[in-house]
N, C-alpha and C. Protein backbone atom coordinates (compact mmCIF):
# COMPACT_ATOMS: atom_id res chain seq x y z
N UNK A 1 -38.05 -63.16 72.18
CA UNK A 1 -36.64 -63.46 72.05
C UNK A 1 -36.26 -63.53 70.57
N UNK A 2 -35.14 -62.96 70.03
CA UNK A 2 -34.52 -63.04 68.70
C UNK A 2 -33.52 -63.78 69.00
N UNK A 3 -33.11 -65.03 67.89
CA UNK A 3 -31.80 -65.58 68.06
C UNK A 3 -31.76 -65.30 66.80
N UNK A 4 -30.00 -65.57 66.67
CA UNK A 4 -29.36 -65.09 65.21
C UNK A 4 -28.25 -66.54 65.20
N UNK A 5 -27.96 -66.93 63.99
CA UNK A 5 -26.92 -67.89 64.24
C UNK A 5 -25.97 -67.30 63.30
N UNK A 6 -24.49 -67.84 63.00
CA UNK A 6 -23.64 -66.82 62.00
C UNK A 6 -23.20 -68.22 61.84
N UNK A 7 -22.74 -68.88 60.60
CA UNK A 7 -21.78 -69.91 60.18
C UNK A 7 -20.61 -69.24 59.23
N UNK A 8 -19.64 -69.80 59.75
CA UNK A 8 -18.60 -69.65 59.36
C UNK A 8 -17.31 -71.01 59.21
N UNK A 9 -16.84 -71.07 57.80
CA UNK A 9 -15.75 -71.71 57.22
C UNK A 9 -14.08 -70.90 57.88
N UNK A 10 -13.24 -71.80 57.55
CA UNK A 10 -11.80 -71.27 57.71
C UNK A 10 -11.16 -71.10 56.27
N UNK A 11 -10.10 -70.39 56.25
CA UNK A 11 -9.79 -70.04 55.23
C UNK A 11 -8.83 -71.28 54.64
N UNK A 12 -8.78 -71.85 53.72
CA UNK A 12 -7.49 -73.26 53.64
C UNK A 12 -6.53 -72.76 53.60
N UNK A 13 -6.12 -73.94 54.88
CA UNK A 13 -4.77 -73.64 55.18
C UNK A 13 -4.95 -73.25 56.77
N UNK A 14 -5.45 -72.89 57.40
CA UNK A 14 -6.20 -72.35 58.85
C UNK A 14 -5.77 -73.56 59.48
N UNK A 15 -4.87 -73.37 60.41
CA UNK A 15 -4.88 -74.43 61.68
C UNK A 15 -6.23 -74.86 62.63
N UNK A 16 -6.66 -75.89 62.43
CA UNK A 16 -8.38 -75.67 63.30
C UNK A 16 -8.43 -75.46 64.77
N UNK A 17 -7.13 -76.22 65.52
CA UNK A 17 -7.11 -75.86 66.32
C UNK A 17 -6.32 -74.39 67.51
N UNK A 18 -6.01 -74.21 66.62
CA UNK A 18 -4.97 -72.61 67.05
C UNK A 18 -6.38 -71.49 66.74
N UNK A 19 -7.03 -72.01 65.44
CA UNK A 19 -8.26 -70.97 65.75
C UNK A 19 -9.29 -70.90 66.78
N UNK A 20 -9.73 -72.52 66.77
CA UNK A 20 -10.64 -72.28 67.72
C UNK A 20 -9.95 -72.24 69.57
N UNK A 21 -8.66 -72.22 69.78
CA UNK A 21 -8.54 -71.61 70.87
C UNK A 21 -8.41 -69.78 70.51
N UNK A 22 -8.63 -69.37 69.65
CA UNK A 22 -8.67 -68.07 69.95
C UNK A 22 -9.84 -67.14 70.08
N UNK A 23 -10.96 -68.56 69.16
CA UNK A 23 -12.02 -68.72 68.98
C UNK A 23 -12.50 -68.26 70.64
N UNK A 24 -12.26 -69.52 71.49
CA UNK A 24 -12.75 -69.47 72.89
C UNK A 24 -11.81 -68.75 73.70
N UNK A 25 -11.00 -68.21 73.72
CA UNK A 25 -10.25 -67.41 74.55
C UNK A 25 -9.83 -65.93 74.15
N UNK A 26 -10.21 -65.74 72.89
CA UNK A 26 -9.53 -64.82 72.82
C UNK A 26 -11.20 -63.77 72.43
N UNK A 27 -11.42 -64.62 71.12
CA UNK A 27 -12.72 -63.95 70.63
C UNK A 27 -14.18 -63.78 71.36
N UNK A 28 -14.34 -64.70 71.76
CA UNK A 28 -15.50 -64.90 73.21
C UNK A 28 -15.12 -64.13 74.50
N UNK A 29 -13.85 -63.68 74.83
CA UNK A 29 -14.08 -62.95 75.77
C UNK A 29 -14.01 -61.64 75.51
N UNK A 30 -13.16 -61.50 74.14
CA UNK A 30 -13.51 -59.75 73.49
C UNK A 30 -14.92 -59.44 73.48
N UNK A 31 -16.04 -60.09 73.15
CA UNK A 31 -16.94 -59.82 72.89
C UNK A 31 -18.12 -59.85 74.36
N UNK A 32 -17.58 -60.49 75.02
CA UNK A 32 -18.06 -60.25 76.52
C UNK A 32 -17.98 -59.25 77.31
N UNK A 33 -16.82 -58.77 77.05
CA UNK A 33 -16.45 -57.75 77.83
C UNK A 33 -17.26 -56.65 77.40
N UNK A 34 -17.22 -56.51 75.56
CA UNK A 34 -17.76 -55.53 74.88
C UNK A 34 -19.65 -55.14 75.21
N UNK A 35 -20.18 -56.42 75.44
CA UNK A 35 -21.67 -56.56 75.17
C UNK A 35 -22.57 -57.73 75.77
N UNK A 36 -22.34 -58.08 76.45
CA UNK A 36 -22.52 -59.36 77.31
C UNK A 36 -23.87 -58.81 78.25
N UNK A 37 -23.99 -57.70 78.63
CA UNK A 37 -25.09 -57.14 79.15
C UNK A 37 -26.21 -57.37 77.99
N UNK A 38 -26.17 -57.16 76.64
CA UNK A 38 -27.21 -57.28 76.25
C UNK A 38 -27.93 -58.73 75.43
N UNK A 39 -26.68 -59.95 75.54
CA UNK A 39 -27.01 -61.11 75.48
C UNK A 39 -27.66 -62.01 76.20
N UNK A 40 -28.60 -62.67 75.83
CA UNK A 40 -29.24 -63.51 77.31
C UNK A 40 -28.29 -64.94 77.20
N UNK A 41 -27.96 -65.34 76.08
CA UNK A 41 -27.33 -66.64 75.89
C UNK A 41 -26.32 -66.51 74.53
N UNK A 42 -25.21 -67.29 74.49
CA UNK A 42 -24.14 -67.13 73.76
C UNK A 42 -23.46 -68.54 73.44
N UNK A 43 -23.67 -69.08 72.56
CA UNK A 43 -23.33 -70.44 71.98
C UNK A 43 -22.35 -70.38 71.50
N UNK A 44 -20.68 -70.85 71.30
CA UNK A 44 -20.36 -71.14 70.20
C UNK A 44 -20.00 -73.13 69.80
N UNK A 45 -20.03 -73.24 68.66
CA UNK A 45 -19.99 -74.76 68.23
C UNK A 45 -18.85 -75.02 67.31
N UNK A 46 -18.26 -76.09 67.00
CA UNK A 46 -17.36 -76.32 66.36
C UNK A 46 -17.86 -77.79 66.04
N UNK A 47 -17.65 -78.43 64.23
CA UNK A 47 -18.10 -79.45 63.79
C UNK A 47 -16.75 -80.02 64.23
N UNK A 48 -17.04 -81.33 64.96
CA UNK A 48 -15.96 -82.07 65.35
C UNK A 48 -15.48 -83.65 64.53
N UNK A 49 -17.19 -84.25 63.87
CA UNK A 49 -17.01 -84.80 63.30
C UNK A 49 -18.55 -85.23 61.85
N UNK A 50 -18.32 -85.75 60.93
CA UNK A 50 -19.25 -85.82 59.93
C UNK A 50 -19.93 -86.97 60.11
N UNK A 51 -21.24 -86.64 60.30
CA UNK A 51 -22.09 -88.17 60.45
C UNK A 51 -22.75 -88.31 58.75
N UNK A 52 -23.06 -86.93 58.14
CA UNK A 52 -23.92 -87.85 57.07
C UNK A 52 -23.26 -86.21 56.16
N UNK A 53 -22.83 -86.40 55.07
CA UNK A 53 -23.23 -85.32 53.91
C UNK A 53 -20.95 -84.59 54.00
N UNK A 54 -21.16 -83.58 52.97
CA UNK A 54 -19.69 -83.16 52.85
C UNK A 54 -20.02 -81.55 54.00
N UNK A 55 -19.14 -81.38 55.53
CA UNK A 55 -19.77 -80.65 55.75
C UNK A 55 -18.99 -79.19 54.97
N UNK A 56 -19.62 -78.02 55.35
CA UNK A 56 -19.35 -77.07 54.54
C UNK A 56 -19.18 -75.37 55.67
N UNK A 57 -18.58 -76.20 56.59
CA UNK A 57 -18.35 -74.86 57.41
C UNK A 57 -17.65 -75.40 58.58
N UNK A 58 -16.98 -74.80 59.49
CA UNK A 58 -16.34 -75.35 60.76
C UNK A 58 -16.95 -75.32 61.58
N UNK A 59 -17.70 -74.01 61.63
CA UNK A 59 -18.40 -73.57 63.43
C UNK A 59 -19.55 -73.28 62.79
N UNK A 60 -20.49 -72.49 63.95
CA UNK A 60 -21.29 -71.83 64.32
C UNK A 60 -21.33 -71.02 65.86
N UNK A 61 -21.76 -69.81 65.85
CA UNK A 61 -22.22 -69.22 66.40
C UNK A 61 -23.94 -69.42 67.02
N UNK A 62 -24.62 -68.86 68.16
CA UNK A 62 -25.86 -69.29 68.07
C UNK A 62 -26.06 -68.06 68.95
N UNK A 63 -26.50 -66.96 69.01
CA UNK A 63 -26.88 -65.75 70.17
C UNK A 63 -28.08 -65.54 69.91
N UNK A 64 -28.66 -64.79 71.71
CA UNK A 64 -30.34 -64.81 72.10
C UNK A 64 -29.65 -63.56 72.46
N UNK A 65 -31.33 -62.93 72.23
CA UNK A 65 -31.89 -61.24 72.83
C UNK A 65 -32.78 -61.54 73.60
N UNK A 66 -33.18 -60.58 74.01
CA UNK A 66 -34.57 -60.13 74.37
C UNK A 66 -35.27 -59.78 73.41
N UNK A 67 -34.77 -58.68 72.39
CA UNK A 67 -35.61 -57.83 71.53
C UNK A 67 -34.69 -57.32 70.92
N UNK A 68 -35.12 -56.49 69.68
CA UNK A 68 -34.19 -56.14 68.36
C UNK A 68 -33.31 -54.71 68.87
N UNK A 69 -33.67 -54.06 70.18
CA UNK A 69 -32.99 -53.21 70.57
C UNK A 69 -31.95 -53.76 71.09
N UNK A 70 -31.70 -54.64 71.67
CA UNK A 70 -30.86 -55.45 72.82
C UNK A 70 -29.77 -55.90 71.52
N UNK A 71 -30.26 -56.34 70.35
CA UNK A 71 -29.26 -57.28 69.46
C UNK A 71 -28.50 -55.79 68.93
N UNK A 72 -29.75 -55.03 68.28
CA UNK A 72 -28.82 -53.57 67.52
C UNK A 72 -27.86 -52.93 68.51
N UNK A 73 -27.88 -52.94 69.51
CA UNK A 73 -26.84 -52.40 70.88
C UNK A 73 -25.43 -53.58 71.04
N UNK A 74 -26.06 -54.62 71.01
CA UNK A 74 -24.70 -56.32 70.79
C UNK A 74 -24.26 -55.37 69.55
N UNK A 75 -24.56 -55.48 68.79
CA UNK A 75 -23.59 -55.76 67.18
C UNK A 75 -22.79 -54.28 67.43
N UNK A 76 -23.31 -53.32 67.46
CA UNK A 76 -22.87 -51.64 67.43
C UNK A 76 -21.61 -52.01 67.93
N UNK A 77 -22.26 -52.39 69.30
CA UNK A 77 -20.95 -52.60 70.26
C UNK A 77 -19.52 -53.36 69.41
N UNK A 78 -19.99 -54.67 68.88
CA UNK A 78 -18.90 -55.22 68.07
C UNK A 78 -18.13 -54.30 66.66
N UNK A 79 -18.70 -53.62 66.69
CA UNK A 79 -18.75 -52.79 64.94
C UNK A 79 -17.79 -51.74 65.92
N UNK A 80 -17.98 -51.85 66.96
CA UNK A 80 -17.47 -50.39 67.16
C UNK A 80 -15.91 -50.50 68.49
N UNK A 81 -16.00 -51.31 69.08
CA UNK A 81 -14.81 -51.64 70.13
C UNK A 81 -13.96 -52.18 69.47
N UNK A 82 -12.62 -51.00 69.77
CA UNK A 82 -11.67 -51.50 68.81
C UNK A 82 -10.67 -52.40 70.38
N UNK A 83 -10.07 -53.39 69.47
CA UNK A 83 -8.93 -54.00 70.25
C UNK A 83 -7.69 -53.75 70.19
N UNK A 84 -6.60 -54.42 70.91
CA UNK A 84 -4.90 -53.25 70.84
C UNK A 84 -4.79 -53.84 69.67
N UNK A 85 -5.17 -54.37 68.44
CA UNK A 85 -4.10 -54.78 67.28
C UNK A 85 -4.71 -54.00 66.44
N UNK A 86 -5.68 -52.26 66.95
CA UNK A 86 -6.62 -51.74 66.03
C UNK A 86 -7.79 -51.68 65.46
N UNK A 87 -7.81 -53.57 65.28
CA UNK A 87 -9.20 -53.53 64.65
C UNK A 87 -10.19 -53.36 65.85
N UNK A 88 -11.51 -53.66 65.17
CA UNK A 88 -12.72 -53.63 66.03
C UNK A 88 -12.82 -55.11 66.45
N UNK A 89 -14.01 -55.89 67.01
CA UNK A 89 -13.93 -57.47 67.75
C UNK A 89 -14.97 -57.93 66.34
N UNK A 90 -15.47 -57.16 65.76
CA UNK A 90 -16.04 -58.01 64.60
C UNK A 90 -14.95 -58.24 63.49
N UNK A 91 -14.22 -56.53 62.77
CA UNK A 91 -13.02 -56.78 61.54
C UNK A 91 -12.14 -58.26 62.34
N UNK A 92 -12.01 -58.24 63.56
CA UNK A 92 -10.86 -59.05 64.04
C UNK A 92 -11.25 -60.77 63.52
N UNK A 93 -12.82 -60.72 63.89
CA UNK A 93 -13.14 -62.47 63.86
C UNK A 93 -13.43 -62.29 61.95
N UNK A 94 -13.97 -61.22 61.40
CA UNK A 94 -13.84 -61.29 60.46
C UNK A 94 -13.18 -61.92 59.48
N UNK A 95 -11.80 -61.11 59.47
CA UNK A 95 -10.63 -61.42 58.82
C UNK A 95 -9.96 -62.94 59.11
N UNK A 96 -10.70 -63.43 60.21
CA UNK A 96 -10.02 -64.68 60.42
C UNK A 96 -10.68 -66.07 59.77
N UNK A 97 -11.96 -65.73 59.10
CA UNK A 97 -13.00 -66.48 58.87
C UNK A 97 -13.33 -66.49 57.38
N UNK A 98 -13.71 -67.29 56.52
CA UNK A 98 -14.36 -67.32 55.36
C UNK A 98 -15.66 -68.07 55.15
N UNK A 99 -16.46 -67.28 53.83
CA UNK A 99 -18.20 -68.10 53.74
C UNK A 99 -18.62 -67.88 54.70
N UNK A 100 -18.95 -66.77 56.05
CA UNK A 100 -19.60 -66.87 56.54
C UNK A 100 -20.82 -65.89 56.52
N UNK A 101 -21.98 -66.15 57.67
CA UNK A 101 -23.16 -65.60 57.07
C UNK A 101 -24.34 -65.58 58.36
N UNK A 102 -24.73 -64.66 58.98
CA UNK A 102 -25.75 -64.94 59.74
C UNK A 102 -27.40 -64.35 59.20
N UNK A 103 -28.34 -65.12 60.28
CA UNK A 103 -29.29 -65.56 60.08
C UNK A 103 -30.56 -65.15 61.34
N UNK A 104 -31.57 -64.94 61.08
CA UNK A 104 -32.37 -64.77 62.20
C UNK A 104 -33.00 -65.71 62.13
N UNK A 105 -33.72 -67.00 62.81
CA UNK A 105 -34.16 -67.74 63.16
C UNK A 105 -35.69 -67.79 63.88
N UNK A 106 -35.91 -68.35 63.55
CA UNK A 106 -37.38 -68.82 64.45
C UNK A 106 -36.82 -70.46 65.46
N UNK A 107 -37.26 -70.41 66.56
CA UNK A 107 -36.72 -71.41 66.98
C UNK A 107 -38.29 -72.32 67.59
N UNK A 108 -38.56 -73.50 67.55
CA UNK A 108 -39.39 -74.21 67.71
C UNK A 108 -38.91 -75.48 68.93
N UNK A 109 -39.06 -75.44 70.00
CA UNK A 109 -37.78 -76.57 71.03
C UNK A 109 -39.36 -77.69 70.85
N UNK A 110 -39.15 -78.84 70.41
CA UNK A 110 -39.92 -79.97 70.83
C UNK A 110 -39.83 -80.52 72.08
N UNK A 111 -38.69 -80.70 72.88
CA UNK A 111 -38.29 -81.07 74.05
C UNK A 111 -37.25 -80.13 74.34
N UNK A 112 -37.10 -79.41 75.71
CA UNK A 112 -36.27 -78.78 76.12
C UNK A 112 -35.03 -79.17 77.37
């Protein structure tokens, strides 16, 4: 299994909550529709509140494969399905987002 996580900031000035409903309704199901066959699991997170430190991003993302064919077929798909306002479902969450950055992971569960 490959997981990837992506963090991402808002741009100042970003309503938090008008994004993240578009976040979950709008952007999560573009991308379902697009590629959802080749995801085994699909996280998204939103920091709701600060327990320790200045935090430095709003969300996260968290997505599982099977294997690096399964993820290169996810992303294509995003790079490449355009939506009615033109863009593609990645330029779209793109442009809406700042500082962000994904990651491939090793994941270690102590308790599951």
């Amino acid at each position: 299994m490959l997981k990837r996580l992506t963090v991402y900031s808002l741009p100042e000035g970003t309503d938090g909550e008008a994004f993240w409903k578009y976040h979950v309704q709008g952007h999560t199901a573009d991308c379902m529709r697009a590629s959802s066959q080749w995801r085994k699991k699909y996280v998204i997170n939103r920091v709701t509140k600060t327990l320790y430190g200045k935090p430095q991003f709003f969300g996260l993302i968290e997505t599982w494969w099977e294997n690096k064919e399964a993820m290169e077929k996810d992303m294509q798909a995003l790079k490449t399905t355009r939506l009615p306002n033109g863009k593609t479902i990645e330029e779209d969450f793109s442009s809406q987002v700042a500082g962000a950055f994904s990651v491939l992971v090793e994941e270690f569960v102590v308790k599951g």
